[in-house]
C-alpha atoms as a PDB file:
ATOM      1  CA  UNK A   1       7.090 -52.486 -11.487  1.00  0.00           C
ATOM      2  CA  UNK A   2       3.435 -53.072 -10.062  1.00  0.00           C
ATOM      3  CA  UNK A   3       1.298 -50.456 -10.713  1.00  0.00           C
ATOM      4  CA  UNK A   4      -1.633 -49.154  -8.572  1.00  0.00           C
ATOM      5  CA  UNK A   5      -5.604 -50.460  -9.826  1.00  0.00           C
ATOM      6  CA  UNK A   6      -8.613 -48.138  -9.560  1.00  0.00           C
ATOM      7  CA  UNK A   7     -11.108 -50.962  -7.213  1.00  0.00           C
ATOM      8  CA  UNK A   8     -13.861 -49.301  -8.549  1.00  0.00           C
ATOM      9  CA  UNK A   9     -13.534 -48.436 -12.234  1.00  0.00           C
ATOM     10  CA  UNK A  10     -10.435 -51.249 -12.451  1.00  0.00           C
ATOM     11  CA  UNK A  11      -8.163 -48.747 -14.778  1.00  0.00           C
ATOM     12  CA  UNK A  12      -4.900 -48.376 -13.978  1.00  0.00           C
ATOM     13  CA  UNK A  13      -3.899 -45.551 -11.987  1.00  0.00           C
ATOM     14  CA  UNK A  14      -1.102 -43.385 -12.564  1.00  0.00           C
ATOM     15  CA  UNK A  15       1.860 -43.046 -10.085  1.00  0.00           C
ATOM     16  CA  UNK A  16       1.688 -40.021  -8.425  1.00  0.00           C
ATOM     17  CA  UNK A  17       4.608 -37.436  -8.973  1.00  0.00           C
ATOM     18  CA  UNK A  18       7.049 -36.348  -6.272  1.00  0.00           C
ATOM     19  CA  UNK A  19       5.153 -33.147  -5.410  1.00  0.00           C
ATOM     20  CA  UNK A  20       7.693 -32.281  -2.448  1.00  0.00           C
ATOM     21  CA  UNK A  21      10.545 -32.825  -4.747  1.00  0.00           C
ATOM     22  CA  UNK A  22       8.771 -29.730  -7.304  1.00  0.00           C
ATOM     23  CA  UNK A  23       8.240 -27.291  -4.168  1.00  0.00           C
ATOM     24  CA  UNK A  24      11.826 -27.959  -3.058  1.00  0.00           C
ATOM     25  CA  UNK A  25      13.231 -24.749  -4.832  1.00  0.00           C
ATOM     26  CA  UNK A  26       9.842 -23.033  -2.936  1.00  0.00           C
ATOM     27  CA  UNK A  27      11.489 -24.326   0.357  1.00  0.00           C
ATOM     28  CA  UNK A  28      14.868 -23.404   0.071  1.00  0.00           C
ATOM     29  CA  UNK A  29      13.886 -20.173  -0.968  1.00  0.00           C
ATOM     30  CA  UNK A  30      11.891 -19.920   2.017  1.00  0.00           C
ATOM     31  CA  UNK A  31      14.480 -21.039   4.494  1.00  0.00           C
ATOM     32  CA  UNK A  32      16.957 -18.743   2.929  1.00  0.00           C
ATOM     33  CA  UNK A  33      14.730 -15.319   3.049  1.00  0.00           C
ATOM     34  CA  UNK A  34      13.935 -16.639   7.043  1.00  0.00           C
ATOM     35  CA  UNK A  35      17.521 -16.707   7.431  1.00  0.00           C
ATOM     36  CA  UNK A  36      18.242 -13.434   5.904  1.00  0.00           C
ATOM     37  CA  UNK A  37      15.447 -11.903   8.454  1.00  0.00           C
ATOM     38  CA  UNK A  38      16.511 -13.772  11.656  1.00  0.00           C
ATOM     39  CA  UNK A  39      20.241 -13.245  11.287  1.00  0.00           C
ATOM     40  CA  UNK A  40      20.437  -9.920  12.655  1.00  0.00           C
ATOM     41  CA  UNK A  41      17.681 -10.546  15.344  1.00  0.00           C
ATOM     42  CA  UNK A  42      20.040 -13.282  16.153  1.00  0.00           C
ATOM     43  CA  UNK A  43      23.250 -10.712  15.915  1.00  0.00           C
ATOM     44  CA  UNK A  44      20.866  -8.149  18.067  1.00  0.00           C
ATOM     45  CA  UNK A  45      20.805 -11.156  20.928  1.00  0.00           C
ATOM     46  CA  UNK A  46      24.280 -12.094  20.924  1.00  0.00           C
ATOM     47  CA  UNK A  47      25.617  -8.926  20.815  1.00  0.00           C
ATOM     48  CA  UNK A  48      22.989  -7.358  23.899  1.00  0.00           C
ATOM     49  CA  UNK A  49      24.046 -11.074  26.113  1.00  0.00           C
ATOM     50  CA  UNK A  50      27.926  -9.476  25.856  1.00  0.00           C
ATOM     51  CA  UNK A  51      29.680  -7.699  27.694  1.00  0.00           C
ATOM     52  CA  UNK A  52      31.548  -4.968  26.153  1.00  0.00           C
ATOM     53  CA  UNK A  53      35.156  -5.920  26.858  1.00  0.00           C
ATOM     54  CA  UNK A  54      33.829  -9.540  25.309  1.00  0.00           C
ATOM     55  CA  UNK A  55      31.867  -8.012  22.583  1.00  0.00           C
ATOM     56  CA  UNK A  56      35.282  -6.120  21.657  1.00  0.00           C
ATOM     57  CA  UNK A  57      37.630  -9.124  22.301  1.00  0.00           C
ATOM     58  CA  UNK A  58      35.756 -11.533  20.538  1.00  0.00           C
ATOM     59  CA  UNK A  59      34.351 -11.852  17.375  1.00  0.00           C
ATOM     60  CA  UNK A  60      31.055 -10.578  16.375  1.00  0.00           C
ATOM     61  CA  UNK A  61      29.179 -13.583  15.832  1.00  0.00           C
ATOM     62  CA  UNK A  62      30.413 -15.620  18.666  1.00  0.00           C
ATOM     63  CA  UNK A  63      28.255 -17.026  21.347  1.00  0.00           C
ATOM     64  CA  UNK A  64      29.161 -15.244  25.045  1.00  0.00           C
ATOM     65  CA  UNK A  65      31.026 -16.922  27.324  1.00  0.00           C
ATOM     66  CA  UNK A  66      29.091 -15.767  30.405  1.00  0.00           C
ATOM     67  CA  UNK A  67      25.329 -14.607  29.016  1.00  0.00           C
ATOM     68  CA  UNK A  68      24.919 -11.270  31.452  1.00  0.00           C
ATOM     69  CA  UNK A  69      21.472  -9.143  31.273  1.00  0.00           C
ATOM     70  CA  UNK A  70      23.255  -6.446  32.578  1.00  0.00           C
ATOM     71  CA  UNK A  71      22.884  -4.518  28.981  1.00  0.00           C
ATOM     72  CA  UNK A  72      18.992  -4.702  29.453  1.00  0.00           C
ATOM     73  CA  UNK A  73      18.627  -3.210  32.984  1.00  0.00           C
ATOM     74  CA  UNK A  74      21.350  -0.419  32.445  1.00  0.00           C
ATOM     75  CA  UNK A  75      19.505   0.560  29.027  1.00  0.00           C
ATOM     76  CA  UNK A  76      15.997   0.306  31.026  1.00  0.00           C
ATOM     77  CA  UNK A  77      17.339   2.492  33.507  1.00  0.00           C
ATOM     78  CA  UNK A  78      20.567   4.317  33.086  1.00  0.00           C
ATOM     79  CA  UNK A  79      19.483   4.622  29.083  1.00  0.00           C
ATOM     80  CA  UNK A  80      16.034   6.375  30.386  1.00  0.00           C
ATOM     81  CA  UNK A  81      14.458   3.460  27.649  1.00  0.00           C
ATOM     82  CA  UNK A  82      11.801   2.926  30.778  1.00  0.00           C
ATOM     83  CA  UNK A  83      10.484   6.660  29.577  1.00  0.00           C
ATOM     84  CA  UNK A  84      11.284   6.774  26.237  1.00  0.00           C
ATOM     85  CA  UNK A  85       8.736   3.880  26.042  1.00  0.00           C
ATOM     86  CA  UNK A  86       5.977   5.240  28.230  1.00  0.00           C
ATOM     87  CA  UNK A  87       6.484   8.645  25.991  1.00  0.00           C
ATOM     88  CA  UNK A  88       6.044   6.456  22.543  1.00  0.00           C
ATOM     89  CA  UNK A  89       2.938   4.394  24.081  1.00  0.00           C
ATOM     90  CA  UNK A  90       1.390   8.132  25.080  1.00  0.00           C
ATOM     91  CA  UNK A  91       1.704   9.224  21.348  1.00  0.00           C
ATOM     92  CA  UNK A  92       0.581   5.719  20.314  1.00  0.00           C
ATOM     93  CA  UNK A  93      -2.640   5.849  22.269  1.00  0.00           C
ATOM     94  CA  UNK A  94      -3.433   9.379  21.529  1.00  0.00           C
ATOM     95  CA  UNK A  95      -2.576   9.496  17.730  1.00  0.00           C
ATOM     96  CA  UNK A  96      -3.583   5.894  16.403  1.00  0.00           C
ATOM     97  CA  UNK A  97      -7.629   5.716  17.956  1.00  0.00           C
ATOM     98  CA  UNK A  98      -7.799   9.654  16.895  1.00  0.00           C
ATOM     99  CA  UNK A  99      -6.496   8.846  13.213  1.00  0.00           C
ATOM    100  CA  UNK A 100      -8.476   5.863  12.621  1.00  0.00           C
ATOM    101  CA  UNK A 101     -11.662   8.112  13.670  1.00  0.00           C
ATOM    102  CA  UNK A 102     -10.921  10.648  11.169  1.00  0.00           C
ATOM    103  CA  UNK A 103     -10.095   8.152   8.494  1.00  0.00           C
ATOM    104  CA  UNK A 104     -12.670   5.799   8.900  1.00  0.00           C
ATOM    105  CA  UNK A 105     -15.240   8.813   8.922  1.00  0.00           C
ATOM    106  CA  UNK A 106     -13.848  10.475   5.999  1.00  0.00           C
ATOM    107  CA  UNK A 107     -13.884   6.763   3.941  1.00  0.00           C
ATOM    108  CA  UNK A 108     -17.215   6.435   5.086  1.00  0.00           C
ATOM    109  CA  UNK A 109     -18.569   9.436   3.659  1.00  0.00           C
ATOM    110  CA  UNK A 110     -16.252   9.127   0.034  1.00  0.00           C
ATOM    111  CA  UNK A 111     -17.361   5.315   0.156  1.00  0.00           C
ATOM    112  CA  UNK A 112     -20.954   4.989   1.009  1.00  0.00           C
ATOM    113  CA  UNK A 113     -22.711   8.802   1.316  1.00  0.00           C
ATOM    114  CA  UNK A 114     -23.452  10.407  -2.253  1.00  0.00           C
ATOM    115  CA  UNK A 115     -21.422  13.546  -1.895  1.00  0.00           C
ATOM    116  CA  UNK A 116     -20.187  15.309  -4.936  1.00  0.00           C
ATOM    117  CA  UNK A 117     -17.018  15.455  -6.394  1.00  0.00           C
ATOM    118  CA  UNK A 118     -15.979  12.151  -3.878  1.00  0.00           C
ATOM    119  CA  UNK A 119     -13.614  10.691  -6.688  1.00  0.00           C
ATOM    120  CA  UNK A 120     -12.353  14.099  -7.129  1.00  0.00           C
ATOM    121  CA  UNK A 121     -11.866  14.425  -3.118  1.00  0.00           C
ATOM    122  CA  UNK A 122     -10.009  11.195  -2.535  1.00  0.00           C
ATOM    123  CA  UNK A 123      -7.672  11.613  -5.574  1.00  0.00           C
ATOM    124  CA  UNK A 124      -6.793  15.158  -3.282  1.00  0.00           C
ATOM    125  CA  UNK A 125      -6.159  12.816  -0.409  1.00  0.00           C
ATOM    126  CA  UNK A 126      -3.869  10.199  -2.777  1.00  0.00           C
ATOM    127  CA  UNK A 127      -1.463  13.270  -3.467  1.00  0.00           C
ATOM    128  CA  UNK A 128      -1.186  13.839  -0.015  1.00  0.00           C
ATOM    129  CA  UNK A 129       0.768  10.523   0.245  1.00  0.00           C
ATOM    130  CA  UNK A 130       3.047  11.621  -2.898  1.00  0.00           C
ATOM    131  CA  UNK A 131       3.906  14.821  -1.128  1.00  0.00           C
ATOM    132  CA  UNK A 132       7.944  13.469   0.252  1.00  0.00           C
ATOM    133  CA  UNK A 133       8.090  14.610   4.154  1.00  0.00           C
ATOM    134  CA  UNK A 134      11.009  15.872   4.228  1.00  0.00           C
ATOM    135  CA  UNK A 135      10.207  19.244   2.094  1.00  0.00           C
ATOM    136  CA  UNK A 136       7.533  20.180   4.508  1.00  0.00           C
ATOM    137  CA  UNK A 137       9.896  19.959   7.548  1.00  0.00           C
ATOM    138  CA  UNK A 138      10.951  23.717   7.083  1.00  0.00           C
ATOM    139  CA  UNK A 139       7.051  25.047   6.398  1.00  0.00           C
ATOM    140  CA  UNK A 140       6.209  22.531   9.418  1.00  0.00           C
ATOM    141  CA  UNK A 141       8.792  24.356  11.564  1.00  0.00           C
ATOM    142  CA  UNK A 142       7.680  27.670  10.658  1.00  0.00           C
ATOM    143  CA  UNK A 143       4.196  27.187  11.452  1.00  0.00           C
ATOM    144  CA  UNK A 144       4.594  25.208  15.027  1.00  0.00           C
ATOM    145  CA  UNK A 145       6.860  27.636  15.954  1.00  0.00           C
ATOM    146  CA  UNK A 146       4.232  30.453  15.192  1.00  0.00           C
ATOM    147  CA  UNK A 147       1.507  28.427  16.745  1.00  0.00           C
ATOM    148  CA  UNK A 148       3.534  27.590  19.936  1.00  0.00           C
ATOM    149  CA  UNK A 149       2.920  24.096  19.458  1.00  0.00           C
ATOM    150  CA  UNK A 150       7.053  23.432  18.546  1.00  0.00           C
ATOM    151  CA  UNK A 151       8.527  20.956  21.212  1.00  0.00           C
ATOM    152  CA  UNK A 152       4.405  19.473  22.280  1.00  0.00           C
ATOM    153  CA  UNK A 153       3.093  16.570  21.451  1.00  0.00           C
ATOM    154  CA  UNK A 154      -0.082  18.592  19.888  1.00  0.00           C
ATOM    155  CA  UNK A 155       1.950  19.874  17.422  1.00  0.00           C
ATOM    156  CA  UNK A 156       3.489  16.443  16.820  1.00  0.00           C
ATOM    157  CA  UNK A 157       0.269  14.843  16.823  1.00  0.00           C
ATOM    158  CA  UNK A 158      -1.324  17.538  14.687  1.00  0.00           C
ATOM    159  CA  UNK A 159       1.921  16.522  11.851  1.00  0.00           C
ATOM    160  CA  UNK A 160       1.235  12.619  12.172  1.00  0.00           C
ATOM    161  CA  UNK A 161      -2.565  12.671  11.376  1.00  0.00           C
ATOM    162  CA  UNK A 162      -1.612  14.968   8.700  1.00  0.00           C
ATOM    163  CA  UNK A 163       0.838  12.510   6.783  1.00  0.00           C
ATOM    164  CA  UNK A 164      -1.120   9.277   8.008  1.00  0.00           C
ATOM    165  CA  UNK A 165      -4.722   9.861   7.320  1.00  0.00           C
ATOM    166  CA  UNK A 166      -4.175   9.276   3.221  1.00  0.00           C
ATOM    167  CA  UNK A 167      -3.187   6.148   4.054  1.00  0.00           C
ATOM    168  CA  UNK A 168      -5.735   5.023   6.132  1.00  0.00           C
ATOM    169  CA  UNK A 169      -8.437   6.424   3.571  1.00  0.00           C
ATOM    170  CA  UNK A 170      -7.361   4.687   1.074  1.00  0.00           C
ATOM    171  CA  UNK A 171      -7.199   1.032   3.084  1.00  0.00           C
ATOM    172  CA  UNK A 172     -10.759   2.035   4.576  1.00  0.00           C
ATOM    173  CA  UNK A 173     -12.048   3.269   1.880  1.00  0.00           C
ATOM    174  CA  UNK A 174     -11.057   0.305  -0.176  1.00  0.00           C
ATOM    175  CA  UNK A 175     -12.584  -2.204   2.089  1.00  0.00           C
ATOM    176  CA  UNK A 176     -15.945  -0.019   2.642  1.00  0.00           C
ATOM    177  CA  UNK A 177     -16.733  -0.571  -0.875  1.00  0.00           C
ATOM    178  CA  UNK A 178     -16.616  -4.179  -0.541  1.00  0.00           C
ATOM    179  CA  UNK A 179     -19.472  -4.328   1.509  1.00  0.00           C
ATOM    180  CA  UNK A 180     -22.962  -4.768  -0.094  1.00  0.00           C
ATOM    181  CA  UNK A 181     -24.547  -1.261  -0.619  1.00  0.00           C
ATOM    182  CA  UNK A 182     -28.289  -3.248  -0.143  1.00  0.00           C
ATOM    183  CA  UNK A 183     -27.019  -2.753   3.813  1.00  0.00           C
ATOM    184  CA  UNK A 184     -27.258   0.894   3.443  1.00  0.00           C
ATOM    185  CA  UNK A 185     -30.412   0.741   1.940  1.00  0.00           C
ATOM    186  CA  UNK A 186     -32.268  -1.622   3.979  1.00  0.00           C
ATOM    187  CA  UNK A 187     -30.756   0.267   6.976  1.00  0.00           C
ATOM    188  CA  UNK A 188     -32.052   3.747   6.023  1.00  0.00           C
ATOM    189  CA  UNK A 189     -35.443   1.936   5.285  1.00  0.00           C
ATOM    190  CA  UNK A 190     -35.954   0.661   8.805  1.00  0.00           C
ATOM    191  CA  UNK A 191     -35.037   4.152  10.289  1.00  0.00           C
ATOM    192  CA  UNK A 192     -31.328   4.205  10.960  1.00  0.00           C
ATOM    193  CA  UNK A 193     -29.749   7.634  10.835  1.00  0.00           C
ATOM    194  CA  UNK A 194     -26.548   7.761   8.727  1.00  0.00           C
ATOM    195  CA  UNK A 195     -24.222   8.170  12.121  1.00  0.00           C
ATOM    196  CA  UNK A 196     -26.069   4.966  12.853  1.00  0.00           C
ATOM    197  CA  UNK A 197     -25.454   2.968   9.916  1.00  0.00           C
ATOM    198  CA  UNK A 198     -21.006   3.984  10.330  1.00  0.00           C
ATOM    199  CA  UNK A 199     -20.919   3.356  13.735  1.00  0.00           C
ATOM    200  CA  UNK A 200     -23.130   0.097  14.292  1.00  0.00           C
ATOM    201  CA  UNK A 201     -23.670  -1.132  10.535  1.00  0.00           C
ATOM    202  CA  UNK A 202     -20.161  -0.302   8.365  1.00  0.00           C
ATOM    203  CA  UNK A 203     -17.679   0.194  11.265  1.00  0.00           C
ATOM    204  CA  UNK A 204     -18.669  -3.269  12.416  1.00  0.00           C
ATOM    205  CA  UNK A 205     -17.919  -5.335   9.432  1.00  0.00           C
ATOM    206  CA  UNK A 206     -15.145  -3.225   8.506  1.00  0.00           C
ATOM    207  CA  UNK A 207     -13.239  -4.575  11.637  1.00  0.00           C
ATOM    208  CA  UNK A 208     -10.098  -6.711   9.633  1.00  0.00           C
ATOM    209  CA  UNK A 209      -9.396  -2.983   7.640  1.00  0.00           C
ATOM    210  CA  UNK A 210      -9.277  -1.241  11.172  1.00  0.00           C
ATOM    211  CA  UNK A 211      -7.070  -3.945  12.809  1.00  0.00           C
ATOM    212  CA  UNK A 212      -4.649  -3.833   9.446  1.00  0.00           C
ATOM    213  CA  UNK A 213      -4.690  -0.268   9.962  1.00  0.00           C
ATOM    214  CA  UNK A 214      -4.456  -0.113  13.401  1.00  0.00           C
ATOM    215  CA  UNK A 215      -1.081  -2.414  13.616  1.00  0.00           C
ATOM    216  CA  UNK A 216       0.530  -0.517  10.460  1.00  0.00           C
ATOM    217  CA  UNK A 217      -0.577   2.667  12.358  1.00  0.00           C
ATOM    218  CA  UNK A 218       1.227   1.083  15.803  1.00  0.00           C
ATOM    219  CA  UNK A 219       4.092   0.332  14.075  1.00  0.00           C
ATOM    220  CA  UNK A 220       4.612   3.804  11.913  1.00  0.00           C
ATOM    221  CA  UNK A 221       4.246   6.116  15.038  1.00  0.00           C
ATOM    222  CA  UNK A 222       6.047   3.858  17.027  1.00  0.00           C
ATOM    223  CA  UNK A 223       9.172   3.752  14.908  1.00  0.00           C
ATOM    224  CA  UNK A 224       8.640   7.505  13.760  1.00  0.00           C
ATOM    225  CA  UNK A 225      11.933   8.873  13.947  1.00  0.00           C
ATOM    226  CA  UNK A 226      12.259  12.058  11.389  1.00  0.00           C
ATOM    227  CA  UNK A 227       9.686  14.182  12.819  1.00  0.00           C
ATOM    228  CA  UNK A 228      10.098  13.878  16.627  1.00  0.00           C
ATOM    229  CA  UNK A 229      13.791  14.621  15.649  1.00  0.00           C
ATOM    230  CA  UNK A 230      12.831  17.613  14.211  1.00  0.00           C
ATOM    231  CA  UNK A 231       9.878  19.219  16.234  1.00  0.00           C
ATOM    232  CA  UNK A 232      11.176  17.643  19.308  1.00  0.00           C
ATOM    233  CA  UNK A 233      14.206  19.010  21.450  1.00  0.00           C
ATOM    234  CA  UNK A 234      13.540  18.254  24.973  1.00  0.00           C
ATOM    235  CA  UNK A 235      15.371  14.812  25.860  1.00  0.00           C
ATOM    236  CA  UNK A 236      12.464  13.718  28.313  1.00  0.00           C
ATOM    237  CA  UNK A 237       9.941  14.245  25.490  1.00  0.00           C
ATOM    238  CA  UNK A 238      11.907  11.872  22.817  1.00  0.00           C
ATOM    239  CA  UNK A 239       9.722   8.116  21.651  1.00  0.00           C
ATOM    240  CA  UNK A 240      12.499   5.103  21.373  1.00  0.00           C
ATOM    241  CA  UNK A 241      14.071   5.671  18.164  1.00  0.00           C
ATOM    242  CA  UNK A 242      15.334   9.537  18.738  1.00  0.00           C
ATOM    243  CA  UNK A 243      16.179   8.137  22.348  1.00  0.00           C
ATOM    244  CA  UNK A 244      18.207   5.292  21.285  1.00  0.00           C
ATOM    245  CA  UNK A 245      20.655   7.272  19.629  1.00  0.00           C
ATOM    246  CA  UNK A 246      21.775   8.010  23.110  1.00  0.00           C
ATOM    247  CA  UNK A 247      23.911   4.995  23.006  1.00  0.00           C
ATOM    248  CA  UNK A 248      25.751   6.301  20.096  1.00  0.00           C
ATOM    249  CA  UNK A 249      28.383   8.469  21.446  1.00  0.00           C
ATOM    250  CA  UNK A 250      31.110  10.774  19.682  1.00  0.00           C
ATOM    251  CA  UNK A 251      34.028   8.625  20.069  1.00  0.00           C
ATOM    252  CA  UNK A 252      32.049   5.267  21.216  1.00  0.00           C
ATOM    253  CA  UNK A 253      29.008   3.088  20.959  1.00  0.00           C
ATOM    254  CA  UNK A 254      27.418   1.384  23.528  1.00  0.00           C
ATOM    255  CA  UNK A 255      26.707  -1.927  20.953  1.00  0.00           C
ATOM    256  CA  UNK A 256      25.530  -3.965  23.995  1.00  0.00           C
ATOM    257  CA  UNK A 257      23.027  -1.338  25.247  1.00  0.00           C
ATOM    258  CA  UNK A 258      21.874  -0.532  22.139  1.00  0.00           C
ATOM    259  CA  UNK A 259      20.907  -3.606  21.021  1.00  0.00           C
ATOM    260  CA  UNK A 260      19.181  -4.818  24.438  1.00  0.00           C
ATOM    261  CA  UNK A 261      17.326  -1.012  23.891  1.00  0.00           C
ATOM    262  CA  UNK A 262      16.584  -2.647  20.074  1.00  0.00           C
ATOM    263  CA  UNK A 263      15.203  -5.772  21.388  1.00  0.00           C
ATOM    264  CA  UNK A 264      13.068  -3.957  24.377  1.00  0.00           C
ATOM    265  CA  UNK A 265      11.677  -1.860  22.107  1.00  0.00           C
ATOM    266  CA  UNK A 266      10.110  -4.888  19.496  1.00  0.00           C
ATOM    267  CA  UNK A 267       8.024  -6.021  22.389  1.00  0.00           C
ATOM    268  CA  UNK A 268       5.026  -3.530  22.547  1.00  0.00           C
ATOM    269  CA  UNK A 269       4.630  -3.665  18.715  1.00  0.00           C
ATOM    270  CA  UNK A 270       4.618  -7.592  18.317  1.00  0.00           C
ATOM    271  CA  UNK A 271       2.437  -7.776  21.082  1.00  0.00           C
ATOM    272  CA  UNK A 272      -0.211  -5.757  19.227  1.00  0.00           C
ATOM    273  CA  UNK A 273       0.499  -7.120  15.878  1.00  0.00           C
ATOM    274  CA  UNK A 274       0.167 -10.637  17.903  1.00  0.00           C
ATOM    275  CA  UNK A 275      -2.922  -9.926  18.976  1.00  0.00           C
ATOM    276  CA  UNK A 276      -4.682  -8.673  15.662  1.00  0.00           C
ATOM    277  CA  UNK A 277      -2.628 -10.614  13.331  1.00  0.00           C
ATOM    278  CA  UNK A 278      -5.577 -12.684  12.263  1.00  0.00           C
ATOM    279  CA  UNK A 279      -7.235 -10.076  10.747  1.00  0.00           C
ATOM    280  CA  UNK A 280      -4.695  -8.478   8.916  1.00  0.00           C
ATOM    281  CA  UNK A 281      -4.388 -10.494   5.949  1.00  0.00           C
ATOM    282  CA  UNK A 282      -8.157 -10.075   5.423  1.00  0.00           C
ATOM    283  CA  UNK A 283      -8.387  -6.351   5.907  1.00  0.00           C
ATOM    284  CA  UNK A 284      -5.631  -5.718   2.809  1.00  0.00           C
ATOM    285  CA  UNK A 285      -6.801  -7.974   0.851  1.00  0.00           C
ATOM    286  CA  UNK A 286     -10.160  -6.377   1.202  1.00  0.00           C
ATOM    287  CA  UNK A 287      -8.743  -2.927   0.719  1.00  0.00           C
ATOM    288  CA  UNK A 288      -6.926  -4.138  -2.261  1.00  0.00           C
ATOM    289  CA  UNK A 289     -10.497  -5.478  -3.977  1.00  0.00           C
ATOM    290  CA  UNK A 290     -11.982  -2.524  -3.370  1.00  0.00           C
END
C-alpha cells in the first residue's frame, strides 16, 4: 500500500480517516428529524390540492389526480381567511413595536441604569412568566368586562403585553449586558443624556436581540389562540387560528379548506422570520451569555 510523504519534512504522513463515514449517524439523524417536520407540511399540500369527494375516496397520502386550487380561493373568500388575516396583521403591528418599546426600555434601565433593587425587580418580572395563563382567564374576564374593554382589541392588547413583556426582558436584558459598559461611560462623558445613550447608543447594537424578539413576538401573537378565544366573541374580530376553526363543523370537516387556510396562514410569518433570520441566531445566543 503506498503511503503519502511529507515534501517538506519527508516523514510519512498518515492516511486520513473517513471523516464522512463518522458523521454518517449525524446525517441520518438529520434527514430523519427533516422528514418528521416536512411530512405533514407535505400531508397539509396534498390534502388542500384535493377535492373533497377525492380526499374521501382516496387514501390520505395519495397524490391528486386533478391538482384544483379551488380549496385556497373558497377559504380566502367564502372562509372570511382574507379578514381573519388583515385582523391578525392589525394586532401584530399594534402589539409587537409597542411590546418591544416597553421591554427594551424596561431592560435598559435593569441592565445599564443603577437603580435599586434591579435584581430584585427582574426576578418580579421572571415570575411573571411562571404564572400558567390559563388561571388568570377568569380574573382577566372579570376585569375587561368591568373596564368595557371585553370583545376590543385594547383589552386584548392590554392581556398580550402583559404575558409577553417577561419574555422580552429577559432576552433584552440578557443581551444589554453583553455590551461593554465603557460605552455608557464614555457616552455620558461627551454629553449624551441617558434617553440618548438607549435610543442611539444601546438600542443600536442591540439590533440581533430585537429581531430574535421581534420574529418570536410575530409568531406568538400571530398564532395566539387561547386568549382571543376567550375575550373575543364577535366573528369579524377573530386572528386566523380562532377563525380557522370555522372549517370544523358539528358533523363535518372541511379537511381541504382547512388545510389551504393552514398553508395561507404560514406565509406572513415566514416572510418576516425570512427576512430577519440572520440575526436571530446571534441575538439568543447573546441573550443566553448575558
Amino acid at each position: 500500500m503506498s503511503m503519502t510523504i511529507n515534501s517538506v519534512t519527508g516523514i510519512p504522513l498518515r492516511p486520513r480517516k473517513h471523516s464522512k463515514l463518522k458523521k454518517l449517524p449525524f446525517y441520518i439523524c438529520m434527514v430523519a428529524l427533516s422528514s418528521l417536520i416536512l411530512f405533514p407540511i407535505l400531508f397539509l399540500v396534498l390534502t388542500s390540492l384535493k377535492s373533497p369527494t377525492e380526499f374521501f375516496g382516496r387514501s390520505v397520502f395519495s397524490l391528486p389526480r386533478q391538482f384544483t386550487l379551488i380549496n385556497f380561493s373558497k377559504a380566502f373568500i367564502e372562509g372570511k381567511l382574507s379578514r381573519y388575516i388583515l385582523n391578525g396583521l392589525f394586532l401584530c403591528a399594534l402589539k409587537v413595536p409597542l411590546g418591544i418599546l416597553i421591554e427594551s426600555s424596561a431592560a435598559f434601565s435593569i441592565a445599564r441604569l443603577k437603580i435599586r433593587f434591579a435584581n430584585g425587580i427582574f426576578i418580579l418580572f421572571l415570575i411573571g412568566m411562571m404564572i400558567p395563563m390559563q388561571i388568570c382567564l377568569v380574573p382577566l374576564n372579570i376585569g375587561l368586562r368591568t373596564l368595557n374593554l371585553f370583545n376590543t382589541y385594547s383589552g386584548l392588547i392590554f392581556v398580550y403585553l402583559g404575558f409577553g413583556i417577561p419574555f422580552g426582558i429577559l432576552i433584552l436584558r440578557g443581551f444589554f449586558r453583553t455590551i461593554p459598559q465603557e460605552l455608557d461611560e464614555a457616552a455620558i462623558i461627551d454629553g449624551c443624556s441617558k434617553m440618548s445613550l438607549f435610543t442611539k447608543i444601546i438600542l443600536p447594537l442591540a439590533k440581533p436581540a430585537v429581531a430574535t424578539l421581534l420574529i418570536l413576538d410575530t409568531l406568538g401573537t400571530w398564532n395566539e389562540y387561547l386568549l382571543i378565544s376567550v375575550f373575543i366573541t364577535n366573528d369579524n374580530m377573530r386572528t386566523v387560528p380562532a377563525g380557522l376553526l370555522s372549517f370544523i363543523g358539528e358533523n363535518e370537516t372541511a379537511y381541504g379548506l382547512l388545510s389551504a387556510g393552514v398553508l395561507i396562514s404560514i406565509i406572513p410569518v415566514l416572510i418576516v422570520f425570512i427576512i430577519f433570520q440572520r440575526h436571530f441566531v446571534e441575538g439568543m445566543s447573546g441573550a443566553l451569555k448575558g
